[in-house]
PDB file of N, CA and C in Angstrom:
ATOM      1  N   UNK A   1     -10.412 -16.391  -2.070  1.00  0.00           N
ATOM      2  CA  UNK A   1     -10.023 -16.251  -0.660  1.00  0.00           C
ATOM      3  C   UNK A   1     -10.114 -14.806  -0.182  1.00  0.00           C
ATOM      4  N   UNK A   2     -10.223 -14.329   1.643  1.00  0.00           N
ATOM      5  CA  UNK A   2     -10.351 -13.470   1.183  1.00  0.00           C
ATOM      6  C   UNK A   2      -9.125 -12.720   1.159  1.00  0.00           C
ATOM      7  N   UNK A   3      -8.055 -12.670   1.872  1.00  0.00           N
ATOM      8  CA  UNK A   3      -6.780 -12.393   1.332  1.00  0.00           C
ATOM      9  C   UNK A   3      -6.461 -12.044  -0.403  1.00  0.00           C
ATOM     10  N   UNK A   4      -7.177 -12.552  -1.064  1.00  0.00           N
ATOM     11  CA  UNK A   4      -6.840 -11.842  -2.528  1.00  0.00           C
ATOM     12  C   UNK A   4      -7.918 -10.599  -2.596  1.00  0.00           C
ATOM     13  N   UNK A   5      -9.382 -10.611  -1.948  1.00  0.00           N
ATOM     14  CA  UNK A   5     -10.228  -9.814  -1.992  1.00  0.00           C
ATOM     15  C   UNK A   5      -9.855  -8.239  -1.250  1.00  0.00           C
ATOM     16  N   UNK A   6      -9.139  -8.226   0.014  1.00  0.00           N
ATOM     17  CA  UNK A   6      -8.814  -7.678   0.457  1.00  0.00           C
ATOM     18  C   UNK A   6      -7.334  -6.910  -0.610  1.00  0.00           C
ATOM     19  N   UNK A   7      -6.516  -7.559  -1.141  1.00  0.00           N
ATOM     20  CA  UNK A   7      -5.212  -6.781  -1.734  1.00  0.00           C
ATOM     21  C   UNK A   7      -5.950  -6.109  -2.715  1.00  0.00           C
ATOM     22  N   UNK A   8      -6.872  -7.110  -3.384  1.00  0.00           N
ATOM     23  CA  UNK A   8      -7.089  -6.145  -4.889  1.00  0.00           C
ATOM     24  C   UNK A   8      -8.352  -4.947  -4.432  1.00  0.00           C
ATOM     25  N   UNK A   9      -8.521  -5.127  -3.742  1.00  0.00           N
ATOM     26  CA  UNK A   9      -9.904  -4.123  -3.534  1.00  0.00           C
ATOM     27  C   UNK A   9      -9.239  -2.765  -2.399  1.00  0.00           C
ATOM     28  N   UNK A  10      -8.047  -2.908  -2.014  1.00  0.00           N
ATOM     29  CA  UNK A  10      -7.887  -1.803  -1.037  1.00  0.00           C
ATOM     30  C   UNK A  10      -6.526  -1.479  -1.749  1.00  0.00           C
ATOM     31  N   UNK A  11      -5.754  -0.012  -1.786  1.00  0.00           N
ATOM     32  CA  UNK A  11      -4.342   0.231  -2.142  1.00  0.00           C
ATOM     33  C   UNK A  11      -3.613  -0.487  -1.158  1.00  0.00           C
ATOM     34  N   UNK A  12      -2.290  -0.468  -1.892  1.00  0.00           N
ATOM     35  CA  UNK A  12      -1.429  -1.056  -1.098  1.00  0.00           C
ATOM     36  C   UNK A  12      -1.038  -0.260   0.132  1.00  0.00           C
ATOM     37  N   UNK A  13      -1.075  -0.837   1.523  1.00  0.00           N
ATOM     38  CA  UNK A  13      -0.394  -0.239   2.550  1.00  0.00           C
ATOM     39  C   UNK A  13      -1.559   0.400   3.265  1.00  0.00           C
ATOM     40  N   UNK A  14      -2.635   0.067   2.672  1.00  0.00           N
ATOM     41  CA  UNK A  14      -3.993   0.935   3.250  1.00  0.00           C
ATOM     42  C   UNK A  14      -4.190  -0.198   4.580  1.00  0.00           C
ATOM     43  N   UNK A  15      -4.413  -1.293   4.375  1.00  0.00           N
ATOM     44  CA  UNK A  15      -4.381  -2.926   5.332  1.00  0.00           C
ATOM     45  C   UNK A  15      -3.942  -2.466   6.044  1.00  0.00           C
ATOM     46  N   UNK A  16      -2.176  -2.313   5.429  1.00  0.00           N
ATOM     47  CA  UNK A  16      -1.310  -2.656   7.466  1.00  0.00           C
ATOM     48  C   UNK A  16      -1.798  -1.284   8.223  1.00  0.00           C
ATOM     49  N   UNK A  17      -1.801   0.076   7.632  1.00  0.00           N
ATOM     50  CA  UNK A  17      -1.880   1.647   8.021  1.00  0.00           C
ATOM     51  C   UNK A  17      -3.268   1.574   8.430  1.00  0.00           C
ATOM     52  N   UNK A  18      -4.608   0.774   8.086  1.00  0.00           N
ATOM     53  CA  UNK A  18      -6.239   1.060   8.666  1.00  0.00           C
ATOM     54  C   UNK A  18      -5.631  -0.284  10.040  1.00  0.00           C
ATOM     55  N   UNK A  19      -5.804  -1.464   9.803  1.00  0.00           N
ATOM     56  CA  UNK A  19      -6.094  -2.506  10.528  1.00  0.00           C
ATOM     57  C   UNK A  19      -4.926  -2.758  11.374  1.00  0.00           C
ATOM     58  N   UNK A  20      -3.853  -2.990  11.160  1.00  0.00           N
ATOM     59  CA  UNK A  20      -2.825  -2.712  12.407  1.00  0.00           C
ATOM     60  C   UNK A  20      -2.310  -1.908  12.888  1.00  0.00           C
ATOM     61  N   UNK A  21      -2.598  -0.630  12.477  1.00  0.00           N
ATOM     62  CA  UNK A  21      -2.296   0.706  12.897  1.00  0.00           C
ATOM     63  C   UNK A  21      -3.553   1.356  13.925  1.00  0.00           C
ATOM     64  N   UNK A  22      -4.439   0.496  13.735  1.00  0.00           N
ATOM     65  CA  UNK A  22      -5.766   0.556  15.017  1.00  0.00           C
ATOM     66  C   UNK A  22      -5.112   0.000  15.900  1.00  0.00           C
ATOM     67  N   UNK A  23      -5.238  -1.547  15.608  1.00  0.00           N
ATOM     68  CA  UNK A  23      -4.900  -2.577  16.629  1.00  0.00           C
ATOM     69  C   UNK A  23      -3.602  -2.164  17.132  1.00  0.00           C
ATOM     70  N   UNK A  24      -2.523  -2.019  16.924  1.00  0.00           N
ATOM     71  CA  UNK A  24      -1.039  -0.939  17.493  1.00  0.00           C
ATOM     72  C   UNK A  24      -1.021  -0.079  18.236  1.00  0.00           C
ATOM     73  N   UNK A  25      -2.063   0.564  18.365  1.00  0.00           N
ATOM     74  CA  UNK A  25      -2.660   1.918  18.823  1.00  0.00           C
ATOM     75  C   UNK A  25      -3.252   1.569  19.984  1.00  0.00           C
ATOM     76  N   UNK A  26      -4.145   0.525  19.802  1.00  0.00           N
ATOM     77  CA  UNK A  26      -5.182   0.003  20.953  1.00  0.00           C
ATOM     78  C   UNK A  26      -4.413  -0.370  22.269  1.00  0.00           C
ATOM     79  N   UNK A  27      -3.584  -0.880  21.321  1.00  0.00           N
ATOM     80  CA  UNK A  27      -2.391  -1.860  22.511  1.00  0.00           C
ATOM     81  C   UNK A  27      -1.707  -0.751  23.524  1.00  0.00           C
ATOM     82  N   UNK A  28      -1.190   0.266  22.695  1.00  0.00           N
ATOM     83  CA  UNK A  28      -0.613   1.459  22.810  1.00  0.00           C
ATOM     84  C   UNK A  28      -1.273   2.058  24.437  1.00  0.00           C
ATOM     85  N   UNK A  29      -2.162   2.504  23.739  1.00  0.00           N
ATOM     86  CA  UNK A  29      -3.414   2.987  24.639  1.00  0.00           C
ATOM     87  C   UNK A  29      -4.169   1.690  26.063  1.00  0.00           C
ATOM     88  N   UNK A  30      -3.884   0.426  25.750  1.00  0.00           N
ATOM     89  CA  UNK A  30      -4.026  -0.108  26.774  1.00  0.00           C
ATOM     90  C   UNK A  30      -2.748   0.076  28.085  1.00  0.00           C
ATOM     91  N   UNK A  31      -1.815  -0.194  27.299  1.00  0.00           N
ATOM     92  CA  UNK A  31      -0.832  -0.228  28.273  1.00  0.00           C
ATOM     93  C   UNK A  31      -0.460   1.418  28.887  1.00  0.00           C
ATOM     94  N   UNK A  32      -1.115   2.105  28.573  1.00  0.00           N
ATOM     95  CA  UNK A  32      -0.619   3.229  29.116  1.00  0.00           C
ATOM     96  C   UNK A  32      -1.631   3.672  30.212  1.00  0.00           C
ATOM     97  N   UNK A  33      -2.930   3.299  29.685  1.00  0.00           N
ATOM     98  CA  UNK A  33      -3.584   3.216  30.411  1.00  0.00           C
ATOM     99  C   UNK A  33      -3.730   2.217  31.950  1.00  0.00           C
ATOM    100  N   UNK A  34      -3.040   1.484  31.614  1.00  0.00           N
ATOM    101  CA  UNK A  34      -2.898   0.472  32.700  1.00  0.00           C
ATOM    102  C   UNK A  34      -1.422   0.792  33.715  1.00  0.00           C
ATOM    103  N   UNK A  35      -0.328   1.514  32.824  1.00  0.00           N
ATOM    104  CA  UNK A  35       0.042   2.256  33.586  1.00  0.00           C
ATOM    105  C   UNK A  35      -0.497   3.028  35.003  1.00  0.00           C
ATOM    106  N   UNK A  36      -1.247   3.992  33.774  1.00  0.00           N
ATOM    107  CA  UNK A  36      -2.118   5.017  35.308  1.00  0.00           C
ATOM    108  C   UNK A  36      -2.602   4.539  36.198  1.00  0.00           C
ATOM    109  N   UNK A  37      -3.440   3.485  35.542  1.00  0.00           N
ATOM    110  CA  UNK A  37      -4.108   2.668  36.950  1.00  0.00           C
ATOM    111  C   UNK A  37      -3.696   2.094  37.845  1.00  0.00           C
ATOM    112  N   UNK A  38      -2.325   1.809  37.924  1.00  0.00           N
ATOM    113  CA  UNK A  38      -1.474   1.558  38.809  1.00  0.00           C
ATOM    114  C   UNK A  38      -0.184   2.300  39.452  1.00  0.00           C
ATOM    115  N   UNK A  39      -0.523   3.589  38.750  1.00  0.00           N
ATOM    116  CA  UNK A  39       0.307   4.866  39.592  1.00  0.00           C
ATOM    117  C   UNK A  39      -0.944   5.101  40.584  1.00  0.00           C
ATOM    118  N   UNK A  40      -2.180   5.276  39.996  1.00  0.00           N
ATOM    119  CA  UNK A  40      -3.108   5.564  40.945  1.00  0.00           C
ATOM    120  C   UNK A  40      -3.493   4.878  42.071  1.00  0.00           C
TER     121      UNK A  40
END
């Protein structure tokens, strides 16, 4: 599966810190951005 491919092939904590620490960020950065666009 790839859930086992992914744990054994990356350190631990590398997953949540690369892939939801993007996606967290993105979100981050949307909403702030969407902020402005509506101060503006």
């Amino acid at each position: 599966p790839k859930n086992n491919f992914l744990n054994d092939n990356l350190p631990k904590g590398h997953l949540t810190k690369g892939l939801f620490g993007t996606f967290y960020r993105n979100i981050i950065f949307i909403k702030y951005y969407i902020d402005i666009c509506d101060k503006i």
